[in-house]
Protein backbone atom coordinates (compact mmCIF):
# COMPACT_ATOMS: atom_id res chain seq x y z
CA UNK A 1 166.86 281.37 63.46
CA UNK A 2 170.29 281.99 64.48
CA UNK A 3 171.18 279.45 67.46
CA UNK A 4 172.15 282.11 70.25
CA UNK A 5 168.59 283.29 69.55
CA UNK A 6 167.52 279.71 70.24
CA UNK A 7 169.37 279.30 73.05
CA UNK A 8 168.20 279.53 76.61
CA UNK A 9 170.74 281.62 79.02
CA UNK A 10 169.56 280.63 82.84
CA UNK A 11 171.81 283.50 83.90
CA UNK A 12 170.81 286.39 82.06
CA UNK A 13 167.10 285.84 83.12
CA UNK A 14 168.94 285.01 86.80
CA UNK A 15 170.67 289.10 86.38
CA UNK A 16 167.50 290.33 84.78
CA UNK A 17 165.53 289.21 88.08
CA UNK A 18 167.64 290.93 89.78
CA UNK A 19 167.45 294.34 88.19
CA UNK A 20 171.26 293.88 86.78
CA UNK A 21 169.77 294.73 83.28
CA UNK A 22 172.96 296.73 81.53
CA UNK A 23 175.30 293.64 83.07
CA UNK A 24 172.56 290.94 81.89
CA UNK A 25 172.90 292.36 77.95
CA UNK A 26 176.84 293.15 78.46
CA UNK A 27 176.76 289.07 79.45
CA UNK A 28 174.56 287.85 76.57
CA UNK A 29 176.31 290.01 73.86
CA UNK A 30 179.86 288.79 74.90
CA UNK A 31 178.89 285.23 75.47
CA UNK A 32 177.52 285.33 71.42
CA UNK A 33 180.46 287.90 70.39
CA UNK A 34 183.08 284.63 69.16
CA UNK A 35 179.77 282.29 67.95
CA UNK A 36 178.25 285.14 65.73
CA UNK A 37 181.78 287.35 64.74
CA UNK A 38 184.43 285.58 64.41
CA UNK A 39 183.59 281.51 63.60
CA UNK A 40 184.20 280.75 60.00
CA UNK A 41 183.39 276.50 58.72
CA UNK A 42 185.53 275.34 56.03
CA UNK A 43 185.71 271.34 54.74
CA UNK A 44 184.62 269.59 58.28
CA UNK A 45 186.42 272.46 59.72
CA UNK A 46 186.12 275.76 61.67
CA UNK A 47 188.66 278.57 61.48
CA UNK A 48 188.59 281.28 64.01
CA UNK A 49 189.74 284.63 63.49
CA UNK A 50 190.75 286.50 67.21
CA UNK A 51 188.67 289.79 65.98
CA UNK A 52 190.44 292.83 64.67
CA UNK A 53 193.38 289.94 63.69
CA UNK A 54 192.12 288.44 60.40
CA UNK A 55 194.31 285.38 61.61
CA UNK A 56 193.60 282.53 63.79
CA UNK A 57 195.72 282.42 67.06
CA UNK A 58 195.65 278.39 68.72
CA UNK A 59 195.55 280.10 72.08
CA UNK A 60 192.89 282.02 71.68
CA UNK A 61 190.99 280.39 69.55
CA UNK A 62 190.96 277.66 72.68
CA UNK A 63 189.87 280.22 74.80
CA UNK A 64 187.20 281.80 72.84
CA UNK A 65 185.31 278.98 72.70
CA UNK A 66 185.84 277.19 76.14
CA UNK A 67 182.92 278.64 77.73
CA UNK A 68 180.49 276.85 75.16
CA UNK A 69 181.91 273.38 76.12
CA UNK A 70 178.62 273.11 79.14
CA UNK A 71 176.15 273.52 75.68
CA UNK A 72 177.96 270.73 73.70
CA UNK A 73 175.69 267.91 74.73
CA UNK A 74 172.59 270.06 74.33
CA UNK A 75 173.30 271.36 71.32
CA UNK A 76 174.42 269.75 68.09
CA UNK A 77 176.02 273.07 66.67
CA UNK A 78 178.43 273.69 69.40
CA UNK A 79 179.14 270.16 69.40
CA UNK A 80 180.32 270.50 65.92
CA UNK A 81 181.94 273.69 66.10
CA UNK A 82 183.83 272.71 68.46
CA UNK A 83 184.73 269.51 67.12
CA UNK A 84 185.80 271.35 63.50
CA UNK A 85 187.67 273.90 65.90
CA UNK A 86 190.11 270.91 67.41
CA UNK A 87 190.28 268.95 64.00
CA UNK A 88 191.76 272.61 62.34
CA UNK A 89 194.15 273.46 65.55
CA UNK A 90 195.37 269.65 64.95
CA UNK A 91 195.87 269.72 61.78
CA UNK A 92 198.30 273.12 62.36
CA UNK A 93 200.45 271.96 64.69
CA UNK A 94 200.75 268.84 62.72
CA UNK A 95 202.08 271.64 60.09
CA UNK A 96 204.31 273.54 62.16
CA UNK A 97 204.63 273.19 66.31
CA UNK A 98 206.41 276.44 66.33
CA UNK A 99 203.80 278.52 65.09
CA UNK A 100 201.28 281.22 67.16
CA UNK A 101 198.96 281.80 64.50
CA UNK A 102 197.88 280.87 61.01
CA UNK A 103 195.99 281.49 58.06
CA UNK A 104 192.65 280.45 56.60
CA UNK A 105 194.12 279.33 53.48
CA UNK A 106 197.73 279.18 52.21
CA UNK A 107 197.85 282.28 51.44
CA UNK A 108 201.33 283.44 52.51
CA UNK A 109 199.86 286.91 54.75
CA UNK A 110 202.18 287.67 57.76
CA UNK A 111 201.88 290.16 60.16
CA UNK A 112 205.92 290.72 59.65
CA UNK A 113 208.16 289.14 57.22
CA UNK A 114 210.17 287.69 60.01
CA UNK A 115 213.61 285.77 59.33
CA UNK A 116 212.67 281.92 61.15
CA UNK A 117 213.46 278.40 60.08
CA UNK A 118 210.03 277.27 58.23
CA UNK A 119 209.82 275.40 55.40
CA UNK A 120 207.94 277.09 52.04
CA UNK A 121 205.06 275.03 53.27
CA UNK A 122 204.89 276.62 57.10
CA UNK A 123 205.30 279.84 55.63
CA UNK A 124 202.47 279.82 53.11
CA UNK A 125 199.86 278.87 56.37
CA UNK A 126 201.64 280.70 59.27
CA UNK A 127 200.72 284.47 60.12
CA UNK A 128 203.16 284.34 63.12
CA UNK A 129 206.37 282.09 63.94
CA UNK A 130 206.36 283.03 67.67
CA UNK A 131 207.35 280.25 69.49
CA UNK A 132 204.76 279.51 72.90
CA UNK A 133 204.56 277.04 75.29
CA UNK A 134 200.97 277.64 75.63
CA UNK A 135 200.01 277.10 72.25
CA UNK A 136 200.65 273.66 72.29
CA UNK A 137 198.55 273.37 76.03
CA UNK A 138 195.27 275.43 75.04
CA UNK A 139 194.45 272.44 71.95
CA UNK A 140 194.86 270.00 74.90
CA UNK A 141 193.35 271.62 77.21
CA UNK A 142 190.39 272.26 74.91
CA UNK A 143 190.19 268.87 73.90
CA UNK A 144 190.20 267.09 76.77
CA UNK A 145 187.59 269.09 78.26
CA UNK A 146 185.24 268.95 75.12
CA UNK A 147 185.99 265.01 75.49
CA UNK A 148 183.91 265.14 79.05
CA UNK A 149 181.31 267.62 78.36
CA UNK A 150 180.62 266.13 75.28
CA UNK A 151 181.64 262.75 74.82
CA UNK A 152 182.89 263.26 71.63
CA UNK A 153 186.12 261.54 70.30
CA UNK A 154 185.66 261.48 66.33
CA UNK A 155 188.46 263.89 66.39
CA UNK A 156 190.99 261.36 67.48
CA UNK A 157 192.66 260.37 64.43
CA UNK A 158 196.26 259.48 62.97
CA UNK A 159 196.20 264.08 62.89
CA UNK A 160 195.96 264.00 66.15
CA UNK A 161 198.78 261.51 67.27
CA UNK A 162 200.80 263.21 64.86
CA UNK A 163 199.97 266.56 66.64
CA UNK A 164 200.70 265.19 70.19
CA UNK A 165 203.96 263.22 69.11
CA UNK A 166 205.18 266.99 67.81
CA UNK A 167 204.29 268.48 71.13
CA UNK A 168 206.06 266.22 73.06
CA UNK A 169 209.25 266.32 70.88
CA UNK A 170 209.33 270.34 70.79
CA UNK A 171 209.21 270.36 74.31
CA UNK A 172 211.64 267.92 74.82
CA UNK A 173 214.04 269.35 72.08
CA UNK A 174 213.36 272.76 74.14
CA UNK A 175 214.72 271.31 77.09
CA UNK A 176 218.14 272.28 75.66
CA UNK A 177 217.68 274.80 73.67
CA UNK A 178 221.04 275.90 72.43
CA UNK A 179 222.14 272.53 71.86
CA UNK A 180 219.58 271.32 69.48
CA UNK A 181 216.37 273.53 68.25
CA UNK A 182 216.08 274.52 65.14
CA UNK A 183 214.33 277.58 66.04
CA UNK A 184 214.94 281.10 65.96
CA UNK A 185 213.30 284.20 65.03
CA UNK A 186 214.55 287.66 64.02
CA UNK A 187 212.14 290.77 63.04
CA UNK A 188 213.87 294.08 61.87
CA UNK A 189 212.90 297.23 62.50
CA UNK A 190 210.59 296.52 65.61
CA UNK A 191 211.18 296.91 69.69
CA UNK A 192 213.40 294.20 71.24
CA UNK A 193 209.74 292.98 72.91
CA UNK A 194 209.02 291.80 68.80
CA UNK A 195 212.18 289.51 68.62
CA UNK A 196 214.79 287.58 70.14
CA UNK A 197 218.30 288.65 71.06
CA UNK A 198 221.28 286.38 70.38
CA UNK A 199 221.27 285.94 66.96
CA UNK A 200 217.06 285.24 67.21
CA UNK A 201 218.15 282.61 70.07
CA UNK A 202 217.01 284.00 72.85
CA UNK A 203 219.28 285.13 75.96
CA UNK A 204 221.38 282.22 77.28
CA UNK A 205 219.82 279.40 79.61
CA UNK A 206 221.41 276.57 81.76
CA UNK A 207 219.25 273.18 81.55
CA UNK A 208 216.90 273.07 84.28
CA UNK A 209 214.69 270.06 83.18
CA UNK A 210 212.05 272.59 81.98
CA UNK A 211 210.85 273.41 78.64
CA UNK A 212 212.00 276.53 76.62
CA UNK A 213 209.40 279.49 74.99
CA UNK A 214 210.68 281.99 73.11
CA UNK A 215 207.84 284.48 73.84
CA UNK A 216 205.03 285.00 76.28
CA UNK A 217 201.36 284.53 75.60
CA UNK A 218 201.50 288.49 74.96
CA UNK A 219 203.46 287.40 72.43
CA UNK A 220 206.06 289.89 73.99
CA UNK A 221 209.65 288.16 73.59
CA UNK A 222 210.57 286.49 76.71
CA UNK A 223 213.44 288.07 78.97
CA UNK A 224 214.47 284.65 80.74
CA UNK A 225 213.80 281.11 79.03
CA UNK A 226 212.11 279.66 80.78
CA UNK A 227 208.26 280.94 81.43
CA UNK A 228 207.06 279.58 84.97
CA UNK A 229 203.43 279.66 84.25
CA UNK A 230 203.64 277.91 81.13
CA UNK A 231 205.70 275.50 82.03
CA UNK A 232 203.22 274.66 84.94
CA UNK A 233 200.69 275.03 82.23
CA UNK A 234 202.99 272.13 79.99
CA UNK A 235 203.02 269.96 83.36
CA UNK A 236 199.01 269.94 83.29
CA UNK A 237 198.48 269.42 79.58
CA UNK A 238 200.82 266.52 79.98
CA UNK A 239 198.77 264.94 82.40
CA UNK A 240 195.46 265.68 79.86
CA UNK A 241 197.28 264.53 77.18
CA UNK A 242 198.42 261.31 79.31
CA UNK A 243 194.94 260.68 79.98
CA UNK A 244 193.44 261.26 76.16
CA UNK A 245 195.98 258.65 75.07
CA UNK A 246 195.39 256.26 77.83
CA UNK A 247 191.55 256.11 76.78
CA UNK A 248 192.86 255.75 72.98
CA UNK A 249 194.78 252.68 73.76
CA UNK A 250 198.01 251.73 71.93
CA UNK A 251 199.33 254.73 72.42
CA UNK A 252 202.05 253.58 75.17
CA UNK A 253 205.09 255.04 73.64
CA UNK A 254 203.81 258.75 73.98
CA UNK A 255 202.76 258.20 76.91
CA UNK A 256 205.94 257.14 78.18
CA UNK A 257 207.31 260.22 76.76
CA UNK A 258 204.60 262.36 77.97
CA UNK A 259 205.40 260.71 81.83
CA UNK A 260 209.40 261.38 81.09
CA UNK A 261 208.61 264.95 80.80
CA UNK A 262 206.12 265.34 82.95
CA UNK A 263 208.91 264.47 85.50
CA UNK A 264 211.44 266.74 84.26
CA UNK A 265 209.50 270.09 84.14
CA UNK A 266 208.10 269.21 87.47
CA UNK A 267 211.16 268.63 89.01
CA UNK A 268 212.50 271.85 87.26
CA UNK A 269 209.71 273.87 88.62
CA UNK A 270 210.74 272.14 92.36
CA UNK A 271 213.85 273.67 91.97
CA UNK A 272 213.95 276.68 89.87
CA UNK A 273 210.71 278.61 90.19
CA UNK A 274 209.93 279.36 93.91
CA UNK A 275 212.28 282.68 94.78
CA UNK A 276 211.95 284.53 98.47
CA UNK A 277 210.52 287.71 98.94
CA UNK A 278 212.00 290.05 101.37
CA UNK A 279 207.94 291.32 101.98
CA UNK A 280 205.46 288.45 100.61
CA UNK A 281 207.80 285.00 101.47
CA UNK A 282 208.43 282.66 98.73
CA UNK A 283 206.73 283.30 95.65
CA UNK A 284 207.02 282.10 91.98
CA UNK A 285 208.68 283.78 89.80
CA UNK A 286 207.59 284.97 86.31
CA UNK A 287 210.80 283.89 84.18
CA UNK A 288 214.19 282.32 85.23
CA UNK A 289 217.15 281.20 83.22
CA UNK A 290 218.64 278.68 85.10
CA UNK A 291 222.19 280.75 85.42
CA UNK A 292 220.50 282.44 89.01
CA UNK A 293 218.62 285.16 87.39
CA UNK A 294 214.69 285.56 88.05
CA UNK A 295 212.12 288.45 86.86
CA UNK A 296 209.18 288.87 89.69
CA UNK A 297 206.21 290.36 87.75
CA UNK A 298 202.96 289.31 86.10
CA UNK A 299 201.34 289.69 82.81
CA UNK A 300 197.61 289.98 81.81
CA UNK A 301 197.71 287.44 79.14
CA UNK A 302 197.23 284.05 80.17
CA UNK A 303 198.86 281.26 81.26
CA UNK A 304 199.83 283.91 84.43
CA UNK A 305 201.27 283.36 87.96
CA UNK A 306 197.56 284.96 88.84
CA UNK A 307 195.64 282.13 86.61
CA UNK A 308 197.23 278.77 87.57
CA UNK A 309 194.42 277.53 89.69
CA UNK A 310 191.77 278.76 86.83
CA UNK A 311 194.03 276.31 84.39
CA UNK A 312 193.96 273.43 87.39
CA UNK A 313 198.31 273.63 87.72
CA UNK A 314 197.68 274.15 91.29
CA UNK A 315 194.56 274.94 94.03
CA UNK A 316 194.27 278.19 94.91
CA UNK A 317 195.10 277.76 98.96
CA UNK A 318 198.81 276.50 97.70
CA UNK A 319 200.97 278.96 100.11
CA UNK A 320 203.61 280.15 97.26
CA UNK A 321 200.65 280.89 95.26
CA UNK A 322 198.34 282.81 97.58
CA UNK A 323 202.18 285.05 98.56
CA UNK A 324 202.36 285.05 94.82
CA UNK A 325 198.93 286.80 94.60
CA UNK A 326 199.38 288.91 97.09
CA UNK A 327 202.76 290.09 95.52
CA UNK A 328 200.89 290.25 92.12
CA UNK A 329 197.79 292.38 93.30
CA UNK A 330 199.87 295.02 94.72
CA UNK A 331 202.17 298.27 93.54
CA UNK A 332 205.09 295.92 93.91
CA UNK A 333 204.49 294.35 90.53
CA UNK A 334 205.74 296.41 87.88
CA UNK A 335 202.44 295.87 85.88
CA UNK A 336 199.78 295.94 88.71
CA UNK A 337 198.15 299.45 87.93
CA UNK A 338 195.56 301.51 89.76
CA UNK A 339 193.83 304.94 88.79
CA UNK A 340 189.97 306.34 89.44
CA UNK A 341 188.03 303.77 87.32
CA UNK A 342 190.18 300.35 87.85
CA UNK A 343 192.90 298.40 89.18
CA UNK A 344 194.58 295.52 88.39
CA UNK A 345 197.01 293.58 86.13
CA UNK A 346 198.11 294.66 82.56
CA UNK A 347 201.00 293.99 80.24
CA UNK A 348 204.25 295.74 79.03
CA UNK A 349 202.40 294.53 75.09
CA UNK A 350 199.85 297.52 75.99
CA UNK A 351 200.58 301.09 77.50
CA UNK A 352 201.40 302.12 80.72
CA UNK A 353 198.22 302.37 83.30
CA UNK A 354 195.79 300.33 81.05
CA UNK A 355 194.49 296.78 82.98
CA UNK A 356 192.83 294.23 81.13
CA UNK A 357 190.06 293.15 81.75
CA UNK A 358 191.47 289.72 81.24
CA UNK A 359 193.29 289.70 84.19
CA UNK A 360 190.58 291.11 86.29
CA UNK A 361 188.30 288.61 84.71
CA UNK A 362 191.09 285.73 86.12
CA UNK A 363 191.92 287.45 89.12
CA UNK A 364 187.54 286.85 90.05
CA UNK A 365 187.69 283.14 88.69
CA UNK A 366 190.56 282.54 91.41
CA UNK A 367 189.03 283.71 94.60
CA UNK A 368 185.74 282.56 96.20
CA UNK A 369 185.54 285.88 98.46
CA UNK A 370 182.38 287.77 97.55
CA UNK A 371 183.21 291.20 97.76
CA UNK A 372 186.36 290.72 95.62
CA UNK A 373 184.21 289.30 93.41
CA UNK A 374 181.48 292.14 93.74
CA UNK A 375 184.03 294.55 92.84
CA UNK A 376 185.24 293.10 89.91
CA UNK A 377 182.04 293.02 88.56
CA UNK A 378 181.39 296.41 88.86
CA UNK A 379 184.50 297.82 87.23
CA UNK A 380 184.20 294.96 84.13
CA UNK A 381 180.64 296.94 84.28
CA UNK A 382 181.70 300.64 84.41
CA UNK A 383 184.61 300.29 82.12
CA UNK A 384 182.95 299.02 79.11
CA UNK A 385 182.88 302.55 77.58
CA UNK A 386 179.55 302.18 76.58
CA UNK A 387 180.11 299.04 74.05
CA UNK A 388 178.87 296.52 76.09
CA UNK A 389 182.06 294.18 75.11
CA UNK A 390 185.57 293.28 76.54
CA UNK A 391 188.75 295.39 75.20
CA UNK A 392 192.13 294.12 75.76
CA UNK A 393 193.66 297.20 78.00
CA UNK A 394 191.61 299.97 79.55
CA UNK A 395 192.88 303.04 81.12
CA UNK A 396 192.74 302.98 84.33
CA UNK A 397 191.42 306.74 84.49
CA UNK A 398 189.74 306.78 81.50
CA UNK A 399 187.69 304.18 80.16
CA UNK A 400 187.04 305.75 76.94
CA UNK A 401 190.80 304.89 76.53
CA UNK A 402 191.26 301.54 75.43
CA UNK A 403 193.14 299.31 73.02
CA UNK A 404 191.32 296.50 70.50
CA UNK A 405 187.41 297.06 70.03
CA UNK A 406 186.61 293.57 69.02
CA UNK A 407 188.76 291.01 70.83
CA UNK A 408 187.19 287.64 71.70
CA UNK A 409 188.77 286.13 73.66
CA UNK A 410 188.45 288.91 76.56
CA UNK A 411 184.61 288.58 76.00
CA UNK A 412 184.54 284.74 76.29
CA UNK A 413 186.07 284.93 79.64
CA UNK A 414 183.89 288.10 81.31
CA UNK A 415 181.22 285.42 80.25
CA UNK A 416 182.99 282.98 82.54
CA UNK A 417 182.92 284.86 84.92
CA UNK A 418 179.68 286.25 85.22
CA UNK A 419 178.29 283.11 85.49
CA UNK A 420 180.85 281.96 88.23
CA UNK A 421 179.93 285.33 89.93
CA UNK A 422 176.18 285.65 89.71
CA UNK A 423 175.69 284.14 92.84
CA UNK A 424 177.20 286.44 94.75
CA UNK A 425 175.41 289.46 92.72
């Protein structure tokens, strides 16, 4: 027997009691949807495809299986899945730091044949060379939290130091970007949201003590350098990473690194990414650049402005972020979209008027009001178009409309949510 048919799932029976039948079997098949479609064990290890993306993304292969982490002690699959899942992700950014995605096997496949500065080696593993603060936080987020749920720490090994020590010197080599990374990327024949400008630098930056990302976690190219949610999302996988090494032991010259940083991107983030609002007050900005430019706007994919208390960068009542939301949640962000069927958040990587349910799945795990929460619910429910899974955009007239059939990562997280929201249901 399969172990999601062994499993016992207190809140589907919890929906099913209360007559929510279709959202009780939309819940149960997107909480199995990453175990039982995309999980793949090779050699002590687990590769994890994104869906409809034969390649294996470390974001969201973090994300995909986060909502597992509560089973880990109860059940010795997950615990090893998981486990296999970290040792992989480790082992890549051991390979190459700069890299989104990779392959199985060395295989050479790309998405693009992109012009970047890997060695034959990083190019034989690597799918993608987009450069993202926020793959190097979701392994560290993921591991630290499957650390306390399960206890486990057999994946702490001389890949893993090796991993953090590259984390800590990209982002601290990204703190000055033009004057001493290696990296740049350039893809022809594409829309300027598939590369970077300046020679495949990026647009010019002043140092702010923040870290650099060449593209967003829509892998969309970034317009200013320097990504305010991810470097938030840096600041708390610095402290998680402080504290993995601290229970390690010997381990006190990362750490002082780690610390160094920590410092720097916070203090850049003091000074850089609160801007004031003529309507909502002082809010954080999306990008800056250091020079005096800033782009107000959100975007679905996460680390977002909307999602920093869901990653723990900051509580939820924090003033600039509930002026943030409200500037987020509204017409006045170029990307908030509302039609008959839905509203909410959605991303220049997808078409006009389609919202992910992503972001409406973030925008429920940051508020504790009920109705909000009610009314997410119901359009995750009615906007399925039948499936009874997640897409990544929906139109926001025409559910039938939508973009990626099987994409994990968006049905991992409506399964976070649903049990956060069940309560209230």
């Amino acid at each position: 027997m399969d172990l999601m048919d062994k499993m016992t799932f207190p809140v589907y029976d919890a929906l099913q009691k209360k007559g929510r039948h279709k959202l009780a079997e939309m819940y149960r098949q997107c909480f199995k949807s990453t175990w039982d479609t995309t999980l793949q064990r090779d050699n002590g290890t687990v590769f994890l495809i994104t869906g409809d993306i034969p390649a294996m993304w470390l974001r969201d292969s973090s994300a995909q299986v986060y909502h597992y982490l509560p089973f880990a002690r109860a059940y010795k699959e997950v615990e090893d899945a998981v486990e296999g899942l970290i040792r992989r992700q480790m082992q890549y950014i051991t390979l190459d730091p700069y890299a989104n995605a990779f392959n199985r096997e060395p295989n050479g496949n790309k998405y693009e044949r992109d012009d970047t500065s890997w060695t034959p080696e990083q190019e034989a593993w690597t799918w993608e060379r987009k450069y993202e603060i926020d793959s190097l936080c979701y392994p560290i987020r993921l591991a630290h939290a499957f650390w306390r749920a399960a206890g486990n720490t057999a994946w702490r090994n001389d890949t893993f130091i090796s991993a953090a020590r590259n984390i800590l010197e990209v982002w601290g080599r990204e703190q000055r970007h033009f004057e001493g990374s290696p990296y740049y990327f350039n893809r022809t024949n594409c829309p300027p949201s598939d590369t970077l400008p300046c020679g495949g630098h990026g647009s010019p930056v002043g140092y702010t003590g923040m870290t650099w990302s060449g593209f967003r976690p829509s892998d969309d190219a970034c317009r200013y350098g320097y990504l305010i949610p991810s470097n938030f999302f840096a600041l708390r996988a610095l402290t998680l990473l402080t504290e993995l090494l601290s229970d390690m032991g010997g381990q006190d010259d990362l750490i002082q690194k780690a610390q160094a940083l920590s410092h720097d991107i916070r203090e850049g983030l003091n000074a850089f990414s609160v801007v004031e609002h003529p309507q909502y007050g002082p809010i954080y900005a999306y990008e800056v650049d250091g020079l005096g430019h800033a782009n107000l706007m959100d975007d679905a994919n996460v680390p977002s402005l909307l999602s920093l208390p869901y990653l723990g960068c900051l509580p939820a009542s924090d003033p600039v972020y509930q002026n943030t939301r409200r500037f987020l949640l509204s017409p006045d962000n170029p990307y908030y979209y509302s039609g008959a069927a839905a509203r909410g958040i959605g991303s220049p990587h997808t078409p006009a008027g389609y919202v992910w349910p992503i972001s409406l799945c973030i925008q429920g795990l940051t508020t504790d009001d009920p109705d909000e929460i009610r009314g997410l619910i119901h359009t995750l429910e009615t906007t399925d178009a039948g499936t009874g899974l997640m897409h990544e955009g929906v139109d926001v007239n025409d559910p039938a409309r939508f973009t990626r059939p099987w994409f994990a990562w968006a049905n991992s997280i409506f399964s976070e949510f649903v049990e956060k929201a069940e309560p209230c249901l």
